[in-house]
PDB file of N, CA and C in Angstrom:
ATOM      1  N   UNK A   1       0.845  -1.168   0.000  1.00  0.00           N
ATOM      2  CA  UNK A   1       0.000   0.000   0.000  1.00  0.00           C
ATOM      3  C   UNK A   1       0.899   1.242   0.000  1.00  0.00           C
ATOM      4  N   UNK A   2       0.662   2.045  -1.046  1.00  0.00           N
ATOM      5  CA  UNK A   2       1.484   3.328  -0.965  1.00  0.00           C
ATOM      6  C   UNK A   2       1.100   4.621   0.182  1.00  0.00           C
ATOM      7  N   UNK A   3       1.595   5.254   0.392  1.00  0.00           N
ATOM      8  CA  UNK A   3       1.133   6.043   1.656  1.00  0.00           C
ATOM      9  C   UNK A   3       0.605   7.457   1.354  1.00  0.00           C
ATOM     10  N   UNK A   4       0.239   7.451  -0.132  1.00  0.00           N
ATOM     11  CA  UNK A   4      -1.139   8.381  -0.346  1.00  0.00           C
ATOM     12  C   UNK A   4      -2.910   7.425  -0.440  1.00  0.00           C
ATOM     13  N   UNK A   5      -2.215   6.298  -0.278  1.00  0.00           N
ATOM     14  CA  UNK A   5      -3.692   5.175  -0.298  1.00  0.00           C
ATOM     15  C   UNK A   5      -3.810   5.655   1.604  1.00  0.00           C
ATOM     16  N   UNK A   6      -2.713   5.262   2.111  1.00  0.00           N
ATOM     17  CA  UNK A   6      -2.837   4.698   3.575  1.00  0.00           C
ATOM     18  C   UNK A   6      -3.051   6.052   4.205  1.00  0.00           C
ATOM     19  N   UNK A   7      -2.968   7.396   3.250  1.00  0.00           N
ATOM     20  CA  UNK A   7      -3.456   8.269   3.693  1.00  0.00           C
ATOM     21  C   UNK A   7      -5.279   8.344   3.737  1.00  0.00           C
ATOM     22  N   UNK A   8      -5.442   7.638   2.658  1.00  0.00           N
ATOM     23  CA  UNK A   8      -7.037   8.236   2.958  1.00  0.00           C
ATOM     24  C   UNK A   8      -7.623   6.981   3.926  1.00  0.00           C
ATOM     25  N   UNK A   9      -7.230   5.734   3.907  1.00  0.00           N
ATOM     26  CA  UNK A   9      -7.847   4.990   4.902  1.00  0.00           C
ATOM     27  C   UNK A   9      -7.310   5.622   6.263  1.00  0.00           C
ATOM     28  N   UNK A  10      -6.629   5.999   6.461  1.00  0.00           N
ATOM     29  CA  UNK A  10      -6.353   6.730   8.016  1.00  0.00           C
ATOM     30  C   UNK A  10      -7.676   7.626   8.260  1.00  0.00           C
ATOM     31  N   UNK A  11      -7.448   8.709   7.292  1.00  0.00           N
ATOM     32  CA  UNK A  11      -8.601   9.892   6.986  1.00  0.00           C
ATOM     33  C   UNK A  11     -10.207   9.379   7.365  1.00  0.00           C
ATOM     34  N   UNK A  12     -10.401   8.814   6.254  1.00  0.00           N
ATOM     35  CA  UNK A  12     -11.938   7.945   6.832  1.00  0.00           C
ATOM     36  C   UNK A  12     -11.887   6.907   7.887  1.00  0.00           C
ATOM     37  N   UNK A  13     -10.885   6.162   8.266  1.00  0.00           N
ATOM     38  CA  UNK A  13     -11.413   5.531  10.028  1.00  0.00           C
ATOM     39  C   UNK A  13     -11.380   6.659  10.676  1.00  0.00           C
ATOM     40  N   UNK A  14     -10.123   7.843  10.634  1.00  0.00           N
ATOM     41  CA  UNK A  14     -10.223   9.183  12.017  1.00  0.00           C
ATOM     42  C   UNK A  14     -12.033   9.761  11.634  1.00  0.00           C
ATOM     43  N   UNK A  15     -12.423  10.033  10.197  1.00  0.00           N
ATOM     44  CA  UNK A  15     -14.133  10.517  10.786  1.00  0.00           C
ATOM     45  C   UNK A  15     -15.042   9.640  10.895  1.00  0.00           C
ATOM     46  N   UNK A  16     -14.962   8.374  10.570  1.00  0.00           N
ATOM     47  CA  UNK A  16     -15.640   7.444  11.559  1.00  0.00           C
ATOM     48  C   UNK A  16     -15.383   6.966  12.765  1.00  0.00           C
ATOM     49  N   UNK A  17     -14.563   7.205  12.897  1.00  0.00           N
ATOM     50  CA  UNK A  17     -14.456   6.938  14.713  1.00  0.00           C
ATOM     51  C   UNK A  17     -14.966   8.279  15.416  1.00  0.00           C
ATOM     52  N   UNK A  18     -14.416   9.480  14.750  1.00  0.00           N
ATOM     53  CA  UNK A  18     -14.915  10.778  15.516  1.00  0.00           C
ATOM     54  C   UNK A  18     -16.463  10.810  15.433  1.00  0.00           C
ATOM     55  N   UNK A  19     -16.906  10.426  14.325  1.00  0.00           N
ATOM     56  CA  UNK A  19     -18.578  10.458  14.144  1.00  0.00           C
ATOM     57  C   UNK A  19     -19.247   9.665  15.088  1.00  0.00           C
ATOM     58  N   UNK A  20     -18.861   8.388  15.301  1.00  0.00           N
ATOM     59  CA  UNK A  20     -19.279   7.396  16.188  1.00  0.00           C
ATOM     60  C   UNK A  20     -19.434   7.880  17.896  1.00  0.00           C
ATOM     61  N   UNK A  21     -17.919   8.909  18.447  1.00  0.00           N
ATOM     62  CA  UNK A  21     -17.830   8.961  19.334  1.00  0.00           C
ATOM     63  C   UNK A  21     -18.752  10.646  19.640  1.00  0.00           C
ATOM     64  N   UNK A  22     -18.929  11.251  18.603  1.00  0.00           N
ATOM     65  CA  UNK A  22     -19.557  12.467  18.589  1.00  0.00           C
ATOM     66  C   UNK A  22     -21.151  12.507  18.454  1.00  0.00           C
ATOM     67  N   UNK A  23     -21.718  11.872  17.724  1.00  0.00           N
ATOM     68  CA  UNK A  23     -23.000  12.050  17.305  1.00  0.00           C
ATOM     69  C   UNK A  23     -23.871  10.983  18.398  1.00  0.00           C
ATOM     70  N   UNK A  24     -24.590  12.077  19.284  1.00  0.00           N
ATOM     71  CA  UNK A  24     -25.015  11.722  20.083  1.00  0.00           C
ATOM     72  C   UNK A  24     -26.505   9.928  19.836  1.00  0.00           C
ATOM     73  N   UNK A  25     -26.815   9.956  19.145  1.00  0.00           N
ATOM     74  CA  UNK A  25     -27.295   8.659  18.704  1.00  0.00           C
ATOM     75  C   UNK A  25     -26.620   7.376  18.500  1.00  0.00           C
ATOM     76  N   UNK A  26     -25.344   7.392  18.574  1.00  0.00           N
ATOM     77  CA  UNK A  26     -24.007   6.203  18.434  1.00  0.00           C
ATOM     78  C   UNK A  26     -24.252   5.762  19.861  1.00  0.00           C
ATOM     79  N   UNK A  27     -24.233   4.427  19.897  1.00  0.00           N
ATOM     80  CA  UNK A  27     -23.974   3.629  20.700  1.00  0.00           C
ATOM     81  C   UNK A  27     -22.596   4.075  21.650  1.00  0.00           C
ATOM     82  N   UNK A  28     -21.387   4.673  20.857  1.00  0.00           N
ATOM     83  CA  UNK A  28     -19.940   4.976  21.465  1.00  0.00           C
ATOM     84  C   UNK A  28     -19.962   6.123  22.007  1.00  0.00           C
ATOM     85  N   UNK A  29     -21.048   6.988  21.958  1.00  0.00           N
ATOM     86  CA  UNK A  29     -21.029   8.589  22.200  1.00  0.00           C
ATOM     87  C   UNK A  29     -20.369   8.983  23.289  1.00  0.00           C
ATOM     88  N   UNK A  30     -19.435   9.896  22.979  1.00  0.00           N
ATOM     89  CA  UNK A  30     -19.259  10.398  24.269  1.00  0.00           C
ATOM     90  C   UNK A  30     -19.257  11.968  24.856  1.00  0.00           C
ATOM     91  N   UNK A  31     -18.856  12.770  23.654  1.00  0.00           N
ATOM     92  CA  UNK A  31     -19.208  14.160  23.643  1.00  0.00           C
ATOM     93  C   UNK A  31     -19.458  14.278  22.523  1.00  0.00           C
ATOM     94  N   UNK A  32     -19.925  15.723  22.535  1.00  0.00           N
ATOM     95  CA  UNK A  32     -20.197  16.355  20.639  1.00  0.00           C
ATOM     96  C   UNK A  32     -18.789  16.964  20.443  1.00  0.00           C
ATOM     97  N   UNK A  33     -18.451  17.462  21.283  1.00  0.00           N
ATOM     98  CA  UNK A  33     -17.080  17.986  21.123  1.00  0.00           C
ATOM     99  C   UNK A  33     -15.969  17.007  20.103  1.00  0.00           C
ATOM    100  N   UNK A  34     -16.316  15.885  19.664  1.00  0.00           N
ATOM    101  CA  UNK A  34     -15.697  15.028  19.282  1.00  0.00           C
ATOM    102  C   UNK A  34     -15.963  15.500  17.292  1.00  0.00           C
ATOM    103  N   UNK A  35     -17.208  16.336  17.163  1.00  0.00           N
ATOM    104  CA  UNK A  35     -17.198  16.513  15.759  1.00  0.00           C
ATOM    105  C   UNK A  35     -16.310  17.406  15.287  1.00  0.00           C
ATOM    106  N   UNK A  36     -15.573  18.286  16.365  1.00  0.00           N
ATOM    107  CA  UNK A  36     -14.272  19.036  16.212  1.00  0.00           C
ATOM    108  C   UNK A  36     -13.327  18.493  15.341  1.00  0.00           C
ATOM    109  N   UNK A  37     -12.728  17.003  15.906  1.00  0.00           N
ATOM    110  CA  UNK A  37     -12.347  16.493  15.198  1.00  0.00           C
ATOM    111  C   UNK A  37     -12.146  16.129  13.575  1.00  0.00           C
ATOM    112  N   UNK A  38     -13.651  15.537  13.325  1.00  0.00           N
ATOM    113  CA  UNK A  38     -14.564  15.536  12.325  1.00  0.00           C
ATOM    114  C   UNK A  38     -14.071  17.258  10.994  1.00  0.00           C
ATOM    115  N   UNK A  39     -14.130  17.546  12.096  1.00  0.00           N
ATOM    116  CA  UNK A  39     -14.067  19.105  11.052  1.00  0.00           C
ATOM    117  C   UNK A  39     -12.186  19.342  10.742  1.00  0.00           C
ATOM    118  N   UNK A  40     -11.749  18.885  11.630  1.00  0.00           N
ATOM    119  CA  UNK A  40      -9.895  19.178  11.333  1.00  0.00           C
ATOM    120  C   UNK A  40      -9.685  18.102  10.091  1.00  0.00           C
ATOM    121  N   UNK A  41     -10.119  16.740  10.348  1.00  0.00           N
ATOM    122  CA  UNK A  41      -9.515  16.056   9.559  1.00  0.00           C
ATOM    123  C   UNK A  41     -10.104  16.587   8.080  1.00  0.00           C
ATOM    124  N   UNK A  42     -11.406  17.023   8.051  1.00  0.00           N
ATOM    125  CA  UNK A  42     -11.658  17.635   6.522  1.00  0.00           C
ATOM    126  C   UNK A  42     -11.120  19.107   6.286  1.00  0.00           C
ATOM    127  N   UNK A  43     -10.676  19.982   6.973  1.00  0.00           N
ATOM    128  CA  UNK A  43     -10.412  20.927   6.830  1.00  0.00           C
ATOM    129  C   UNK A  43      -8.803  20.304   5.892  1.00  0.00           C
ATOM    130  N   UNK A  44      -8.214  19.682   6.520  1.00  0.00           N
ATOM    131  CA  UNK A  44      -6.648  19.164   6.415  1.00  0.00           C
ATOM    132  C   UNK A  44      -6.949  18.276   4.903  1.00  0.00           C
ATOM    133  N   UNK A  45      -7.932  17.628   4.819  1.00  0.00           N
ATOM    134  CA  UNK A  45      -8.150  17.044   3.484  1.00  0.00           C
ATOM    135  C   UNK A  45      -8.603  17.960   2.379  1.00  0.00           C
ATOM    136  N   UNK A  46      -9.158  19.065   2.852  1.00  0.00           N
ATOM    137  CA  UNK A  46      -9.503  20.296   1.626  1.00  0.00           C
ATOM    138  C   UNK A  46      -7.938  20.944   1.745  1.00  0.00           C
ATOM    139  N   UNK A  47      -7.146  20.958   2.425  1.00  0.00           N
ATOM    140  CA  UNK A  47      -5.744  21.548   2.458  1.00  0.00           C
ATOM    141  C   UNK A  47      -4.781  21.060   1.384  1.00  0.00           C
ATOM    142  N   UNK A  48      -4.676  19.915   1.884  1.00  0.00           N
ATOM    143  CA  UNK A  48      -3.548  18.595   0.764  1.00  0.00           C
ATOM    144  C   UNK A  48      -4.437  18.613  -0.293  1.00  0.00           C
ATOM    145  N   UNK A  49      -5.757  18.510  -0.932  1.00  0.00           N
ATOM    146  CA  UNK A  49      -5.848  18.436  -1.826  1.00  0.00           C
ATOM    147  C   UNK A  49      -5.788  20.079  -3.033  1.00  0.00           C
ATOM    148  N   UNK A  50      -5.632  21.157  -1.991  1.00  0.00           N
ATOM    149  CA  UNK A  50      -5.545  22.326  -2.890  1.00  0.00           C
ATOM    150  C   UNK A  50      -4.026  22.523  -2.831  1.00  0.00           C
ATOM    151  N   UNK A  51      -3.150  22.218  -1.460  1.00  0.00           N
ATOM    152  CA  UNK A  51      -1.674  22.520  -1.916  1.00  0.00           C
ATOM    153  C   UNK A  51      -0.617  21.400  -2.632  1.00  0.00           C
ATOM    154  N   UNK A  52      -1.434  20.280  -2.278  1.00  0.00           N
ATOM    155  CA  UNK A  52      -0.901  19.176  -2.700  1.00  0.00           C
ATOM    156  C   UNK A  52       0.353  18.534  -1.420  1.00  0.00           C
ATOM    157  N   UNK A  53       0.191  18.943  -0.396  1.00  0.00           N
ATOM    158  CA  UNK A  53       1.300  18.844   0.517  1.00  0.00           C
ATOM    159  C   UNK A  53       0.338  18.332   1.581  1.00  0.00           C
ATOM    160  N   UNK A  54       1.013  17.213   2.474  1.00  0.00           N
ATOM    161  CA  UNK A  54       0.064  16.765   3.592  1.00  0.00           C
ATOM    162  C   UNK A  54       0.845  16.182   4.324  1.00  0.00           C
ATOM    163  N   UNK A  55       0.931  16.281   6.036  1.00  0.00           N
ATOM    164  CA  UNK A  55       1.760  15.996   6.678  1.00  0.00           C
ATOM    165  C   UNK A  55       1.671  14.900   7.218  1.00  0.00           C
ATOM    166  N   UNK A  56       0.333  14.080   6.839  1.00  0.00           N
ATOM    167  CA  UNK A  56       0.269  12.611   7.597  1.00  0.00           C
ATOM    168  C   UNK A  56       1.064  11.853   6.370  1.00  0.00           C
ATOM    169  N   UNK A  57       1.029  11.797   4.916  1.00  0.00           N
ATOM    170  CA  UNK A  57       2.145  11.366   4.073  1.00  0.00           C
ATOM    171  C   UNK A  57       3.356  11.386   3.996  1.00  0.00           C
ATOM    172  N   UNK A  58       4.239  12.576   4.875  1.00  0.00           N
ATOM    173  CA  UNK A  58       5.333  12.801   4.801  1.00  0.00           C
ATOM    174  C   UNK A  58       5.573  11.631   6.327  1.00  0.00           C
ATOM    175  N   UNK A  59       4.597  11.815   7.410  1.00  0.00           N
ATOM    176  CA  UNK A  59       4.406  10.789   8.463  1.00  0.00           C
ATOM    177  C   UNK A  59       4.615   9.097   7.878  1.00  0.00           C
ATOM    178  N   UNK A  60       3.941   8.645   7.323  1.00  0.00           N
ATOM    179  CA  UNK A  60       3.566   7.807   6.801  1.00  0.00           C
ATOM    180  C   UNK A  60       5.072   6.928   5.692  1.00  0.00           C
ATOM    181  N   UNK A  61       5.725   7.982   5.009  1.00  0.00           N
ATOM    182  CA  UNK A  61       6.607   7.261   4.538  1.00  0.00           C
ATOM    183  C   UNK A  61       8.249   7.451   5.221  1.00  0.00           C
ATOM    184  N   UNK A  62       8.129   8.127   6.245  1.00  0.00           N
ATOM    185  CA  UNK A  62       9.176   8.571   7.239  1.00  0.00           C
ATOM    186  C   UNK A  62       8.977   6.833   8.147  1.00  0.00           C
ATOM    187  N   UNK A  63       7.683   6.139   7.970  1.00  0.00           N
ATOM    188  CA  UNK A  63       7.663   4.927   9.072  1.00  0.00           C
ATOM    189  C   UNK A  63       7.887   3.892   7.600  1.00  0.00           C
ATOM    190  N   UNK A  64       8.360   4.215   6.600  1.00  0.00           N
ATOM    191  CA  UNK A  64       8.730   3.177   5.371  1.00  0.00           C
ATOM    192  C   UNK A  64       7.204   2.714   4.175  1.00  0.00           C
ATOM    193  N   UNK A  65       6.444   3.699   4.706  1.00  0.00           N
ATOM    194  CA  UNK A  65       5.464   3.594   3.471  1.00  0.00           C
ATOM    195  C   UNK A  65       6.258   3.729   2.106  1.00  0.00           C
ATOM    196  N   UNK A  66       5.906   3.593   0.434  1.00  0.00           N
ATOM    197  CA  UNK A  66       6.634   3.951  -0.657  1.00  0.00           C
ATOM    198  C   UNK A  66       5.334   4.964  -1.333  1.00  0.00           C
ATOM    199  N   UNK A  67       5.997   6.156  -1.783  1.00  0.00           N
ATOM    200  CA  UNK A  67       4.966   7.113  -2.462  1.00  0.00           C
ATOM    201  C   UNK A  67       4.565   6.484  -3.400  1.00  0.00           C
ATOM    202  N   UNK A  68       3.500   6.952  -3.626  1.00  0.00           N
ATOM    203  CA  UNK A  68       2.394   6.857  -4.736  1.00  0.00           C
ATOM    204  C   UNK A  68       2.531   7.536  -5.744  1.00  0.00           C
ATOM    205  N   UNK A  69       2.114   7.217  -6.843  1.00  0.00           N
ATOM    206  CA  UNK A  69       2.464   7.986  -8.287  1.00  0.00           C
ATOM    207  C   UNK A  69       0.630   8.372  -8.668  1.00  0.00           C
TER     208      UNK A  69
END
């Protein structure tokens, strides 16, 4: 798996887990404060995709991921 793939499966488990633990109807709820979350990780995904630069990828192949083409 290249570590612009293992970037977006990171991305979508972090807002499903934040959704789960935020949205008060989840079985996992624990605050709303948790959709904070929810909102960084898309803010950071509208980021990398307009600068093209993202710091969980540079994370990601610093632990031996191989870039993606």
């Amino acid at each position: 798996m290249t570590s612009w793939q293992m970037t977006r499966v990171v991305a979508g488990a972090f807002v499903l887990l934040s959704l789960a633990l935020g949205v008060q109807g989840s079985p996992l709820y624990v605050s709303g404060y948790w959709l904070w979350f929810t909102a960084f990780v898309g803010v950071n995904l509208l980021q990398s995709g307009l600068t093209r630069w993202c710091l969980m990828e540079r994370i990601l192949r610093a632990f031996g991921l191989r870039e993606g083409t």
